[in-house]
N, C-alpha and C. Protein backbone atom coordinates (compact mmCIF):
# COMPACT_ATOMS: atom_id res chain seq x y z
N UNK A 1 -28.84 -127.93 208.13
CA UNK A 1 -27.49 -127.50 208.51
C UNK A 1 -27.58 -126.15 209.20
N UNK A 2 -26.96 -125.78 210.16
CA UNK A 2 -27.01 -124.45 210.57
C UNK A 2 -25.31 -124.13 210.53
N UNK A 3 -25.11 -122.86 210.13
CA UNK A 3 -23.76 -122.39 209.94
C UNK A 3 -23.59 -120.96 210.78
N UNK A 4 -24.70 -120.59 211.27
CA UNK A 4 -24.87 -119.20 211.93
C UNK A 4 -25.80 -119.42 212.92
N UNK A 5 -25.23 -118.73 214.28
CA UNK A 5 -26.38 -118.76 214.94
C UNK A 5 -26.35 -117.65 215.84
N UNK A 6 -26.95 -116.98 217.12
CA UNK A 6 -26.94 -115.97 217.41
C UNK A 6 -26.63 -115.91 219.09
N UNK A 7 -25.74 -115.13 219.77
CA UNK A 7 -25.85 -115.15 221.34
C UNK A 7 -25.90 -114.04 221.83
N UNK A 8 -27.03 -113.17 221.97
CA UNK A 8 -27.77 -112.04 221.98
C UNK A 8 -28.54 -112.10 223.37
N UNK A 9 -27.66 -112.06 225.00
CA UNK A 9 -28.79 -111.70 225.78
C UNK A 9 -27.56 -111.54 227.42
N UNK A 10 -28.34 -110.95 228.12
CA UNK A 10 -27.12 -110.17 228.69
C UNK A 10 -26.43 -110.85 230.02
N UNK A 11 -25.57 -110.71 230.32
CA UNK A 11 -24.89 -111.93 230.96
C UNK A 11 -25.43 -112.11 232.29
N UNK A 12 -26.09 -111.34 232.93
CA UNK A 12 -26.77 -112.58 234.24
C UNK A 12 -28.10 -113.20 233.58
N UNK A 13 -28.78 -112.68 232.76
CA UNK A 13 -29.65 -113.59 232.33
C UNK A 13 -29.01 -114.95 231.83
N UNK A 14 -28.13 -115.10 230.87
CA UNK A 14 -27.64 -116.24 230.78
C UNK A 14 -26.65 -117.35 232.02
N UNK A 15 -26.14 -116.15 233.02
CA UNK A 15 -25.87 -117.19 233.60
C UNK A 15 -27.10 -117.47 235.02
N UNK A 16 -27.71 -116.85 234.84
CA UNK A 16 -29.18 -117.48 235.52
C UNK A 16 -29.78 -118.53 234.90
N UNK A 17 -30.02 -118.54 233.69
CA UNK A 17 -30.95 -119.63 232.77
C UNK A 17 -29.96 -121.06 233.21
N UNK A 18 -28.56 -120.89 233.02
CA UNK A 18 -27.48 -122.16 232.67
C UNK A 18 -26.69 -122.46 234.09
N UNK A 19 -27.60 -121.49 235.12
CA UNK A 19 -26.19 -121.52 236.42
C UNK A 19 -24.74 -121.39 236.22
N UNK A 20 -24.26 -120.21 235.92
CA UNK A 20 -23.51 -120.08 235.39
C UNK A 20 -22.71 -118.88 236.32
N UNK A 21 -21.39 -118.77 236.72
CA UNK A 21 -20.82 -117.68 237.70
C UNK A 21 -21.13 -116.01 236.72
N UNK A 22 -21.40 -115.33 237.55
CA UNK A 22 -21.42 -114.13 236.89
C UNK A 22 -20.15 -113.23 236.34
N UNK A 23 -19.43 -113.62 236.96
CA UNK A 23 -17.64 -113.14 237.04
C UNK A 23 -17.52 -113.61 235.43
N UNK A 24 -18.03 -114.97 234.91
CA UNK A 24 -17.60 -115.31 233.05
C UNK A 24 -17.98 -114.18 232.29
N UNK A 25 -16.55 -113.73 231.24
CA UNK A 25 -16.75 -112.95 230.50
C UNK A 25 -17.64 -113.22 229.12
N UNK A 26 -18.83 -112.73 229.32
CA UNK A 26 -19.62 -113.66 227.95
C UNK A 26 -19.96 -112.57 226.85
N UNK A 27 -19.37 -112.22 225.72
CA UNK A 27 -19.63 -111.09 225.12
C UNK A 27 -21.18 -111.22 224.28
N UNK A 28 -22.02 -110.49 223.70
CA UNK A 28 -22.68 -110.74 222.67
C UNK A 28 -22.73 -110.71 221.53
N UNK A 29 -23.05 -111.81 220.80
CA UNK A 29 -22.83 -112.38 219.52
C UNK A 29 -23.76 -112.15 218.93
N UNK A 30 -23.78 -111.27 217.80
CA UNK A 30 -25.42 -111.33 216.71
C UNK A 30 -24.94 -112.73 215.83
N UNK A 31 -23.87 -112.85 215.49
CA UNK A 31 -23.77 -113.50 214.07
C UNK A 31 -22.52 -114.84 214.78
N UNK A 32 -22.26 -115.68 215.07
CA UNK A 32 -21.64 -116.65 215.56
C UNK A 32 -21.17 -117.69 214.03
N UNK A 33 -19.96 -117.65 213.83
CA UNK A 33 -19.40 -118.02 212.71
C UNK A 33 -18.86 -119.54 212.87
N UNK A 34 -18.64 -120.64 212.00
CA UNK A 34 -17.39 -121.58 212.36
C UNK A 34 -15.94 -121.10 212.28
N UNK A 35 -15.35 -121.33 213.37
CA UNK A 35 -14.40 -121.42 214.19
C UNK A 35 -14.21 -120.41 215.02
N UNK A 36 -15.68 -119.43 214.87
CA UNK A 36 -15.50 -118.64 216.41
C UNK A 36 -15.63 -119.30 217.70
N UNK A 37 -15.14 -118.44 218.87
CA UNK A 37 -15.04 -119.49 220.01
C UNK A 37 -16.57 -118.46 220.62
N UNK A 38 -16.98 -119.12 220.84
CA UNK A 38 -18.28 -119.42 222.50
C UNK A 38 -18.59 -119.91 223.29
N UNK A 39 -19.59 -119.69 224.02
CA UNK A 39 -19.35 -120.45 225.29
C UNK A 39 -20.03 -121.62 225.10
N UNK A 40 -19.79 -122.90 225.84
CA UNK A 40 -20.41 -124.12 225.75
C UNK A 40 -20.40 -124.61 227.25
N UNK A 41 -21.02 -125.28 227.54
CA UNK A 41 -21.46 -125.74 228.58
C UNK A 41 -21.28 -127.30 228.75
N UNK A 42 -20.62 -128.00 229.42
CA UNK A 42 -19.70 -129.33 229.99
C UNK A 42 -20.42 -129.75 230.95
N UNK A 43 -20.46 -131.37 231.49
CA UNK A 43 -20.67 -131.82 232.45
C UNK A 43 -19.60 -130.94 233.77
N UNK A 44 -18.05 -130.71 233.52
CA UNK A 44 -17.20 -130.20 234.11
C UNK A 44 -17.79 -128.71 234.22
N UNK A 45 -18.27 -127.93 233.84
CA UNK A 45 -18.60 -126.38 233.94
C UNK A 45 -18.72 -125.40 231.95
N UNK A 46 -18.47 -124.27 232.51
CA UNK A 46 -18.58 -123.44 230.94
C UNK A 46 -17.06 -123.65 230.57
N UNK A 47 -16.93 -123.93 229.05
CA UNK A 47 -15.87 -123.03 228.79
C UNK A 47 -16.32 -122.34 227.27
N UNK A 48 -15.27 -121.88 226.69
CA UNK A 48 -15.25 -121.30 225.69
C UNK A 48 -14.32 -121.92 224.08
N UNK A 49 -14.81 -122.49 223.93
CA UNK A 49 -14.91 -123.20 222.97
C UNK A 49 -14.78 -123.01 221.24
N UNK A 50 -14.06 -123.30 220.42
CA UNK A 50 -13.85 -122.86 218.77
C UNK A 50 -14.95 -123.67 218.08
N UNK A 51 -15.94 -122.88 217.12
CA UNK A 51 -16.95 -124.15 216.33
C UNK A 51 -16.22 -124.50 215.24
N UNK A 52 -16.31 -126.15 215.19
CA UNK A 52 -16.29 -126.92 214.27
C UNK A 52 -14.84 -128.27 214.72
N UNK A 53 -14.97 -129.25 214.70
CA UNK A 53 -14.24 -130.31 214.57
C UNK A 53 -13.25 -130.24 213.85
N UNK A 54 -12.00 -130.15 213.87
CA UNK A 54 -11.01 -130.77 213.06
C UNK A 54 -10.41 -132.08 212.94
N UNK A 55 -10.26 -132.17 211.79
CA UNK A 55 -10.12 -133.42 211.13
C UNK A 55 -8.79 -134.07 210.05
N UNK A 56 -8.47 -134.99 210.28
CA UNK A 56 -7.26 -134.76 209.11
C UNK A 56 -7.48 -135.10 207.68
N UNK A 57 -9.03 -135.49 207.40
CA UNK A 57 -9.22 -135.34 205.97
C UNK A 57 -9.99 -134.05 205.42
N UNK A 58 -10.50 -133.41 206.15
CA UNK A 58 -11.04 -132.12 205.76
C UNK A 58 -10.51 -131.01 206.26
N UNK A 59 -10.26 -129.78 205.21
CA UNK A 59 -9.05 -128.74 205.56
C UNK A 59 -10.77 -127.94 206.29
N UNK A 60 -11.69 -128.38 206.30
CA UNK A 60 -12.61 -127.29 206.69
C UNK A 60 -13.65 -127.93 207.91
N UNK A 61 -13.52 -127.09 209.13
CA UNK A 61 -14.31 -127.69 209.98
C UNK A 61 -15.64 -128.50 210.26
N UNK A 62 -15.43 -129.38 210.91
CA UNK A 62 -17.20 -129.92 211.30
C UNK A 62 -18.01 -129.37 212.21
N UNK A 63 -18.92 -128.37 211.38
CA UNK A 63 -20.05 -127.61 212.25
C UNK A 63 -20.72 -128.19 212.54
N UNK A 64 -21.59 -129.47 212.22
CA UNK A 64 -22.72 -129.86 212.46
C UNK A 64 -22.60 -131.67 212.26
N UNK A 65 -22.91 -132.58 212.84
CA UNK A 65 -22.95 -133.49 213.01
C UNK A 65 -24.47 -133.97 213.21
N UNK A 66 -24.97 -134.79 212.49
CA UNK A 66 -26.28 -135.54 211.97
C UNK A 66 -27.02 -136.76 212.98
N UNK A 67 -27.76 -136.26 213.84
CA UNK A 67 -28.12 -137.40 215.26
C UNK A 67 -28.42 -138.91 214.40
N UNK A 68 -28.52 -139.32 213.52
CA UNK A 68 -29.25 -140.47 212.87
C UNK A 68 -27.94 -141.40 212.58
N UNK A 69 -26.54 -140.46 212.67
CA UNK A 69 -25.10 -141.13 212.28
C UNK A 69 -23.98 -141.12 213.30
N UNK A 70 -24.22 -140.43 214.39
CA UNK A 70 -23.00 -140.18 215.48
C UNK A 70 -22.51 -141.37 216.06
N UNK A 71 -23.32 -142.44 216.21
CA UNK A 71 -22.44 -143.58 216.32
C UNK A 71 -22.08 -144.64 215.44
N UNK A 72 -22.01 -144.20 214.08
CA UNK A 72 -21.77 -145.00 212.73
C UNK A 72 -20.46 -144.42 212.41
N UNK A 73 -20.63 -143.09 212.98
CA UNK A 73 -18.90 -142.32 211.89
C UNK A 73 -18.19 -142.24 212.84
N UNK A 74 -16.66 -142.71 212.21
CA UNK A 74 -15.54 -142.62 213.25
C UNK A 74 -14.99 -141.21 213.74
N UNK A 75 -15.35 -140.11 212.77
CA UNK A 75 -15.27 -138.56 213.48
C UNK A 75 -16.17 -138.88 214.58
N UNK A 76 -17.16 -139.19 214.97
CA UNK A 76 -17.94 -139.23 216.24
C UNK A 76 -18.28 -139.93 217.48
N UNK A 77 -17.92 -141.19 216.78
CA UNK A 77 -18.33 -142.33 217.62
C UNK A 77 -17.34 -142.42 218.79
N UNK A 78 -16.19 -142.06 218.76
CA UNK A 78 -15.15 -142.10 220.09
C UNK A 78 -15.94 -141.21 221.05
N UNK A 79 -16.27 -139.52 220.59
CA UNK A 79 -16.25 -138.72 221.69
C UNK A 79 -18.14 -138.69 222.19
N UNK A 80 -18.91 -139.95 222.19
CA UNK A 80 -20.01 -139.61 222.26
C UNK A 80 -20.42 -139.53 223.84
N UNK A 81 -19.60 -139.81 224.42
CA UNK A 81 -19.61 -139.06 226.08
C UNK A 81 -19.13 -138.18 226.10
N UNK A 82 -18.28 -137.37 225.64
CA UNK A 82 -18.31 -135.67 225.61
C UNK A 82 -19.58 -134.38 224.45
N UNK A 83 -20.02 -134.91 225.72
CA UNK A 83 -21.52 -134.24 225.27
C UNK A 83 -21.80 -132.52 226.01
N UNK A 84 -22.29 -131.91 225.15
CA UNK A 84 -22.32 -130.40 225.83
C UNK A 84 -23.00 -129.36 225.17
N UNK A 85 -23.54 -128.15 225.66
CA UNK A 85 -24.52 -127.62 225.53
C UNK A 85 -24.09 -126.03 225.06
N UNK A 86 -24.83 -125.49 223.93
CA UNK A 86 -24.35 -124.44 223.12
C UNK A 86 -25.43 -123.57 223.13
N UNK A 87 -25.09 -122.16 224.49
CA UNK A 87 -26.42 -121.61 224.52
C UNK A 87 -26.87 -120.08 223.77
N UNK A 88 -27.85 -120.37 223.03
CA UNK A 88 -28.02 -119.37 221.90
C UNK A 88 -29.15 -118.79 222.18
N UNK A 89 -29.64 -117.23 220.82
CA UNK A 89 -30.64 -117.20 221.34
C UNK A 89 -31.36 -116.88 220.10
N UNK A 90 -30.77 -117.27 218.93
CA UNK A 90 -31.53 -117.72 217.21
C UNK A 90 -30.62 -118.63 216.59
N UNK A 91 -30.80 -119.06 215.84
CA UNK A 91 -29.78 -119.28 214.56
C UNK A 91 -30.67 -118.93 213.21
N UNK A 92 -29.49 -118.81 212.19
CA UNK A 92 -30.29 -118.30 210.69
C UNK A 92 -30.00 -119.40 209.76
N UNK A 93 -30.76 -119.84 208.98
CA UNK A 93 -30.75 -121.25 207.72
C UNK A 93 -31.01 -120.04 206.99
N UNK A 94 -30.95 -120.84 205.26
CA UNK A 94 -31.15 -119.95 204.41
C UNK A 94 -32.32 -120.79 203.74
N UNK A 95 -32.81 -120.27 203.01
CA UNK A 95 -34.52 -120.71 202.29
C UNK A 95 -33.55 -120.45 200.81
N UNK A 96 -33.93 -121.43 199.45
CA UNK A 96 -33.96 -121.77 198.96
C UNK A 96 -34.97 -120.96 197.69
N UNK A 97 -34.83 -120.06 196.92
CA UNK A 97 -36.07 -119.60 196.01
C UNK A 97 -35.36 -119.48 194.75
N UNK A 98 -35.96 -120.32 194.12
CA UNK A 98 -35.18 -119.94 192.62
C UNK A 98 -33.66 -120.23 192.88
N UNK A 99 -32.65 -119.22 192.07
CA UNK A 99 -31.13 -118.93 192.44
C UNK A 99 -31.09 -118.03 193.13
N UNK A 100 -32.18 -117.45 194.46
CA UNK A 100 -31.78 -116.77 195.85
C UNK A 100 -31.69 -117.52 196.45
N UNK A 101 -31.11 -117.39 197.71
CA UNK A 101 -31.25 -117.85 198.62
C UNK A 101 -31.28 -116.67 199.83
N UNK A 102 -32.65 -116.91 201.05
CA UNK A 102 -33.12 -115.96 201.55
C UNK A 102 -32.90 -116.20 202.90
N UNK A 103 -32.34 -115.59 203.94
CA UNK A 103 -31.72 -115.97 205.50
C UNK A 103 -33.23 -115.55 206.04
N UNK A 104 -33.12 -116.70 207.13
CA UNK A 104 -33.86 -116.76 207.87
C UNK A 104 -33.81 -116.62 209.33
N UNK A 105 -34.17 -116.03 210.28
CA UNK A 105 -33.61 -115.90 211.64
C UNK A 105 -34.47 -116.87 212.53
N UNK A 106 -34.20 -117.88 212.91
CA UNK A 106 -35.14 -118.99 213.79
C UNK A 106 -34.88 -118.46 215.51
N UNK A 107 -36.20 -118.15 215.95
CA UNK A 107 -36.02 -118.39 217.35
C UNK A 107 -37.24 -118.83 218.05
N UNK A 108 -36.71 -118.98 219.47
CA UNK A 108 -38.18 -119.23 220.12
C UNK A 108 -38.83 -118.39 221.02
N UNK A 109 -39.70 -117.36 220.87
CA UNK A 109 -40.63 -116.53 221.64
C UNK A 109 -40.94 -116.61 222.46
N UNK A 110 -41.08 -115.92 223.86
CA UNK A 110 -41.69 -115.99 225.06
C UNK A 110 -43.31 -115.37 224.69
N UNK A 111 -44.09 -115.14 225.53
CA UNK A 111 -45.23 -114.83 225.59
C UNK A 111 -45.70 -113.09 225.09
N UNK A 112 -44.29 -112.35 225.58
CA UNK A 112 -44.26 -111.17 224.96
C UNK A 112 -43.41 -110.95 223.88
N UNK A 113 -43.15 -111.60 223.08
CA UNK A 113 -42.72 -112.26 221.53
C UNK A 113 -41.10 -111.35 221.51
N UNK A 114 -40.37 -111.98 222.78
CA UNK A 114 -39.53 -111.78 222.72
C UNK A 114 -38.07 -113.42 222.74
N UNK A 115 -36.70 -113.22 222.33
CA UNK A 115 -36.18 -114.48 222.20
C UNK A 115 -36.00 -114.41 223.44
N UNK A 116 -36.10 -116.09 223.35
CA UNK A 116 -35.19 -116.83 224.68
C UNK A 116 -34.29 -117.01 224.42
N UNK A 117 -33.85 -117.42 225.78
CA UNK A 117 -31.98 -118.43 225.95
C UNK A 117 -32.22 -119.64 225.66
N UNK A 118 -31.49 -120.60 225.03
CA UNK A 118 -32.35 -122.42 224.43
C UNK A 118 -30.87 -122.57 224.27
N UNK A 119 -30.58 -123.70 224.22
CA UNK A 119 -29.29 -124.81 223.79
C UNK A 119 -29.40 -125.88 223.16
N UNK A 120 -28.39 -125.63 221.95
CA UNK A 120 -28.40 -126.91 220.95
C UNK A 120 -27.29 -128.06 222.04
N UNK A 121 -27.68 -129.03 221.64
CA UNK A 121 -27.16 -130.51 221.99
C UNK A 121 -26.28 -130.42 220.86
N UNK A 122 -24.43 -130.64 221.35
CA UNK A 122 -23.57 -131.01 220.40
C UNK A 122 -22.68 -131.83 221.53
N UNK A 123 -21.40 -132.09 221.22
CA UNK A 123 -19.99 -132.65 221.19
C UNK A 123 -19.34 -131.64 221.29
N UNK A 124 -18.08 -132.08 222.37
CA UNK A 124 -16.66 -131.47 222.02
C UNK A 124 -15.62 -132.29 221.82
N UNK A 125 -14.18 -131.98 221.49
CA UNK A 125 -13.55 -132.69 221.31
C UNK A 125 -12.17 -131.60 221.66
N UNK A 126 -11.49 -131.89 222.56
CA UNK A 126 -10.21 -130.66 222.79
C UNK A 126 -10.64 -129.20 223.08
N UNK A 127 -10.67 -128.39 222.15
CA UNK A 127 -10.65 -127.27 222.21
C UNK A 127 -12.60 -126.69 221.23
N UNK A 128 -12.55 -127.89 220.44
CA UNK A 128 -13.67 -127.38 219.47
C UNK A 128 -15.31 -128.26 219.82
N UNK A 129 -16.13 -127.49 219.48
CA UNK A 129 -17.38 -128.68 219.44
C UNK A 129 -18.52 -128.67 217.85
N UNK A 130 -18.92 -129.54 218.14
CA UNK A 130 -20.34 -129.34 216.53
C UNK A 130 -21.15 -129.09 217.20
N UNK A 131 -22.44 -128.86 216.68
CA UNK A 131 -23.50 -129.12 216.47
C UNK A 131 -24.40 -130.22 216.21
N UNK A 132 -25.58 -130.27 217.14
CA UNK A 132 -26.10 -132.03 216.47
C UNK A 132 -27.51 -131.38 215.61
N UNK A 133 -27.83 -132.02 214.75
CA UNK A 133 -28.58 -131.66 213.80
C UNK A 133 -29.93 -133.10 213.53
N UNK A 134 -30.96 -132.89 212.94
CA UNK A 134 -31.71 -133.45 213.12
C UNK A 134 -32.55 -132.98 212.57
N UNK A 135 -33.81 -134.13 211.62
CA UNK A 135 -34.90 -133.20 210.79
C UNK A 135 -35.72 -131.84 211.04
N UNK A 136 -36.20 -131.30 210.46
CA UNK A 136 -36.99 -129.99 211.02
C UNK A 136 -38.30 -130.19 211.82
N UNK A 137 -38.40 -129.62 212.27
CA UNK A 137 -40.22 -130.11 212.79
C UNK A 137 -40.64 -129.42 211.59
N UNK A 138 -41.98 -129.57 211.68
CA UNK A 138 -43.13 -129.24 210.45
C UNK A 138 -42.83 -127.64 210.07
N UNK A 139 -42.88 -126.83 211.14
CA UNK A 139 -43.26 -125.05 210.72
C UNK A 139 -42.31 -124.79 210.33
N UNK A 140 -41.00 -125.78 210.15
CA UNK A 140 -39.84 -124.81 209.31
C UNK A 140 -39.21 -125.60 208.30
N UNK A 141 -39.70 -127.12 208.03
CA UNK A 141 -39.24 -127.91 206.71
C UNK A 141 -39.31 -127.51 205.49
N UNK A 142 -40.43 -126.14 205.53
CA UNK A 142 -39.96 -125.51 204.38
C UNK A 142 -38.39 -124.84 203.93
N UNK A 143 -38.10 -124.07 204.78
CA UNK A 143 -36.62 -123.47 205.03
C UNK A 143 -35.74 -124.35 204.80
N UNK A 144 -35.68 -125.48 205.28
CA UNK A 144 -34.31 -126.13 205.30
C UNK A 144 -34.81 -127.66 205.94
N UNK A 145 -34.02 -128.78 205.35
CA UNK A 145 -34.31 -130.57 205.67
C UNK A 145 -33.53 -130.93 207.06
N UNK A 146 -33.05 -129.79 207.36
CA UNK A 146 -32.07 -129.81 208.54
C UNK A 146 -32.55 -128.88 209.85
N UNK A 147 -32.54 -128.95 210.98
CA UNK A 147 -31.94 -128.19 211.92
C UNK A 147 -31.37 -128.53 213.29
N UNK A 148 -31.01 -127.62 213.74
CA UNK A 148 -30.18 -127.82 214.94
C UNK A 148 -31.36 -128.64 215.98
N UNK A 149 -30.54 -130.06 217.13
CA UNK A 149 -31.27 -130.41 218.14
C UNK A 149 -30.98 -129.14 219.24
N UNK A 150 -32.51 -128.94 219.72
CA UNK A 150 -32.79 -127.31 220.40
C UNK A 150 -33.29 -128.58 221.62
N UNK A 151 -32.39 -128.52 223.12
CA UNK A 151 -32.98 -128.93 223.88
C UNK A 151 -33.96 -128.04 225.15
N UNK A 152 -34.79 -128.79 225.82
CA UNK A 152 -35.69 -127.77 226.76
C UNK A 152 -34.83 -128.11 228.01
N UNK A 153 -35.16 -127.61 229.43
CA UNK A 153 -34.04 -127.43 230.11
C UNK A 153 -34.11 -128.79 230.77
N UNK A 154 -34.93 -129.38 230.87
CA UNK A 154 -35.20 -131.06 231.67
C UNK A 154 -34.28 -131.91 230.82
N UNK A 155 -33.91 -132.25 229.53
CA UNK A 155 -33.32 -132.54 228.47
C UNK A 155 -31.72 -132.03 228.34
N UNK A 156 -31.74 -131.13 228.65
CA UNK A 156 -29.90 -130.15 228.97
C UNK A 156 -29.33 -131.37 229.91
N UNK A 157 -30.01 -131.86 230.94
CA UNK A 157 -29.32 -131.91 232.46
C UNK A 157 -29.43 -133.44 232.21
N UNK A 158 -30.23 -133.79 231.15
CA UNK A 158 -29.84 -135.59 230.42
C UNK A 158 -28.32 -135.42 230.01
N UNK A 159 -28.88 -134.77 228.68
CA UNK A 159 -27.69 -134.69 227.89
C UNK A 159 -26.11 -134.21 228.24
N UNK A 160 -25.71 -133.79 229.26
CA UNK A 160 -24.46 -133.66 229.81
C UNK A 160 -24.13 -134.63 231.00
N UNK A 161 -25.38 -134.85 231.40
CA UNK A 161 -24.67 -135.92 232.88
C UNK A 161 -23.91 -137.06 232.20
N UNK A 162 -22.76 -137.38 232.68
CA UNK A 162 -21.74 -138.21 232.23
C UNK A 162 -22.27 -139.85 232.53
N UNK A 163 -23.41 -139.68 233.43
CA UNK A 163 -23.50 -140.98 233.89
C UNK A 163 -24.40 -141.73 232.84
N UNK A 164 -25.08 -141.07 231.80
CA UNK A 164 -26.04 -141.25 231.05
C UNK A 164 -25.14 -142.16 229.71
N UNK A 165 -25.44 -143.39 229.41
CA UNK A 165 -24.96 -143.52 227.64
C UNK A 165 -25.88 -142.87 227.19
N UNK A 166 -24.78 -143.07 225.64
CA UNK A 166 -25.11 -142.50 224.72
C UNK A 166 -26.51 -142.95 224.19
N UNK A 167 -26.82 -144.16 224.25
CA UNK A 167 -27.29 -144.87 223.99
C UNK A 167 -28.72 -144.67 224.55
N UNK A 168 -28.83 -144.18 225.73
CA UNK A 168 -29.56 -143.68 226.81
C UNK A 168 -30.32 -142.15 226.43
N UNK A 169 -29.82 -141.59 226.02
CA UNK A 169 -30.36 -140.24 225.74
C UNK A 169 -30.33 -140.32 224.39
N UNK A 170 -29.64 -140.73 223.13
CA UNK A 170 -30.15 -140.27 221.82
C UNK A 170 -31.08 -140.33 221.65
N UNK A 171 -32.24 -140.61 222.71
CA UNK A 171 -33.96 -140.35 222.02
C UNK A 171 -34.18 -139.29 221.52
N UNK A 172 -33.66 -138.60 222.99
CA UNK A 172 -33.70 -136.97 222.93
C UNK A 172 -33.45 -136.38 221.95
N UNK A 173 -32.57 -136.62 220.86
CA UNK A 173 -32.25 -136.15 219.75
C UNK A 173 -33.33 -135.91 218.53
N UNK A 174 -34.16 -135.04 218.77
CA UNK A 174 -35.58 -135.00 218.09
C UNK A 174 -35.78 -133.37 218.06
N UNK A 175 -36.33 -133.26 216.57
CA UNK A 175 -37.02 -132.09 216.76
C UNK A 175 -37.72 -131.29 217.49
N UNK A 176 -37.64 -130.10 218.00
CA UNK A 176 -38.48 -129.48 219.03
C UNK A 176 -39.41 -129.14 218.15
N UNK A 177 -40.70 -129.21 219.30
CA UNK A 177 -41.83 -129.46 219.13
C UNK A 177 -42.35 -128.09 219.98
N UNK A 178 -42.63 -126.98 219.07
CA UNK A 178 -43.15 -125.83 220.09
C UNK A 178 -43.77 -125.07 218.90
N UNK A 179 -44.95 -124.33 219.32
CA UNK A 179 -45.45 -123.29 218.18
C UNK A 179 -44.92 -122.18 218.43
N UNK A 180 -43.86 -121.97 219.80
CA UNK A 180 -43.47 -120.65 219.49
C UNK A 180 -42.04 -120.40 218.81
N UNK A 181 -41.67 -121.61 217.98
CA UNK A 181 -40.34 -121.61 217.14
C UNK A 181 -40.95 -120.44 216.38
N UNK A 182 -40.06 -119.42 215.68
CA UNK A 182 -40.56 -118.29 214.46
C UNK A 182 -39.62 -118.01 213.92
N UNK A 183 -39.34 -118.06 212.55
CA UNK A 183 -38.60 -117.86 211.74
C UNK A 183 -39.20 -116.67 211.01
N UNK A 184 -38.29 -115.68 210.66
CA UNK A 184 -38.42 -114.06 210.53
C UNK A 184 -37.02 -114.06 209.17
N UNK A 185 -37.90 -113.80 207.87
CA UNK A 185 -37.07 -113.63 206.94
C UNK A 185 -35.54 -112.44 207.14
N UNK A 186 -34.57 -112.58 206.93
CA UNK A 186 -34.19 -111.13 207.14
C UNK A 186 -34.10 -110.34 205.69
N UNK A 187 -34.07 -109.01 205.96
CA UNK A 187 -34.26 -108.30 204.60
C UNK A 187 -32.98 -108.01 204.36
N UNK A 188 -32.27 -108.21 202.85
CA UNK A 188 -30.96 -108.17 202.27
C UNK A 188 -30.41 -106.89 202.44
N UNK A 189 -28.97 -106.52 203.26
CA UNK A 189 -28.68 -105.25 203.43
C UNK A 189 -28.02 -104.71 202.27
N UNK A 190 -28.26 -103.26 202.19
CA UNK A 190 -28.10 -102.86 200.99
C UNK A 190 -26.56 -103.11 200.75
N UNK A 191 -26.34 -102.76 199.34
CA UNK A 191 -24.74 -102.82 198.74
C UNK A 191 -24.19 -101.54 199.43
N UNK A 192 -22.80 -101.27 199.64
CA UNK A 192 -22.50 -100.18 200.05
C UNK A 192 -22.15 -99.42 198.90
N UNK A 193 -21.04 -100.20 197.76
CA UNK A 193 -21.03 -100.46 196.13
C UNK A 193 -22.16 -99.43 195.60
N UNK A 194 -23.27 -99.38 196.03
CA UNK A 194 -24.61 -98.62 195.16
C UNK A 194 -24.94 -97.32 195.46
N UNK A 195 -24.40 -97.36 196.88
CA UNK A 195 -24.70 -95.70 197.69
C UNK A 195 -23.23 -94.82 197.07
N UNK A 196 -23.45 -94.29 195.99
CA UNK A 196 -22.44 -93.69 195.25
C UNK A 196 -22.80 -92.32 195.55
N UNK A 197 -23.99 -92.11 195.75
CA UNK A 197 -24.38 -90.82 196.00
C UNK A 197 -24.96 -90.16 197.38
């Protein structure tokens, strides 16, 4: 499951990576919440977008949607041609120890071990979109049984062309496969509560 993720990089780089007009106001995001709006990326162009699905049986949004079920569940199966691209540049899972639980910051490294720009494969629907989700690859199944589908850019330009079924591209819906994925514990910030002195 991912519930956080990060859009940390400065706006002609991103709209270079996504072709994107420079004139879009794209702010930066360390911490990207459900039902904040960001930018997403459409067969039609960018817009800006609220995370999570609404629904009329759940008072609480759908962040993340499961590639193995999108055309089994009726939350999904209508909008599986509105397909679109959510461009980030980490997201954080939490690790599991005992009764901690420890955040993790996932990204993918360039050569001078700095993040890239990458896009998860989700849905929109109106105003909101999910997330598509999908087992972990190996270097991070420890962390979490879940993560976000992270597409490469040959794979982006599948997954939004309208002309494509669904049916046609859910291959794509697979773990990325890269050794420069790195997940970087983060260290717990202090209480403010404790600095009494």
């Amino acid at each position: 499951m991912c519930s956080r993720f990060e859009l940390n990089a400065p706006l002609d780089e991103i709209a270079h990576r996504f072709g994107l007009p420079l004139s879009l106001n794209i702010a930066k995001k360390l911490e990207l919440r459900p039902k904040d709006k960001t930018l997403v990326i459409t067969s039609q162009g960018p817009r800006f977008l609220s995370w999570g699905l609404t629904v009329d049986w759940n008072s609480k949004p759908i962040i993340n949607a499961r590639c193995e079920t999108l055309a089994k569940k009726k939350s999904f199966s209508p909008h599986l041609a509105f397909r679109c691209l959510i461009p980030a540049t980490a997201y954080f899972e939490w690790r599991k120890n005992g009764h901690k639980k420890l955040k993790n910051r996932i990204s993918i490294l360039n050569q001078y071990n700095e993040s890239l720009l990458f896009a998860f494969a989700g849905l929109f629907v109106d105003e909101y979109f999910t997330i598509i989700t999908c087992p972990p690859t190996k270097s991070i199944s420890h962390i979490h049984n879940r993560m976000p589908v992270i597409l490469d850019a040959k794979r982006e330009a599948l997954w939004i062309n309208t002309k494509n079924t669904f049916e046609s591209v859910s291959k794509i819906l697979v773990p990325y496969q890269t050794n420069r994925l790195k997940a970087e514990e983060q260290k717990p910030r202090p209480d403010p509560q404790l600095n009494l002195f």
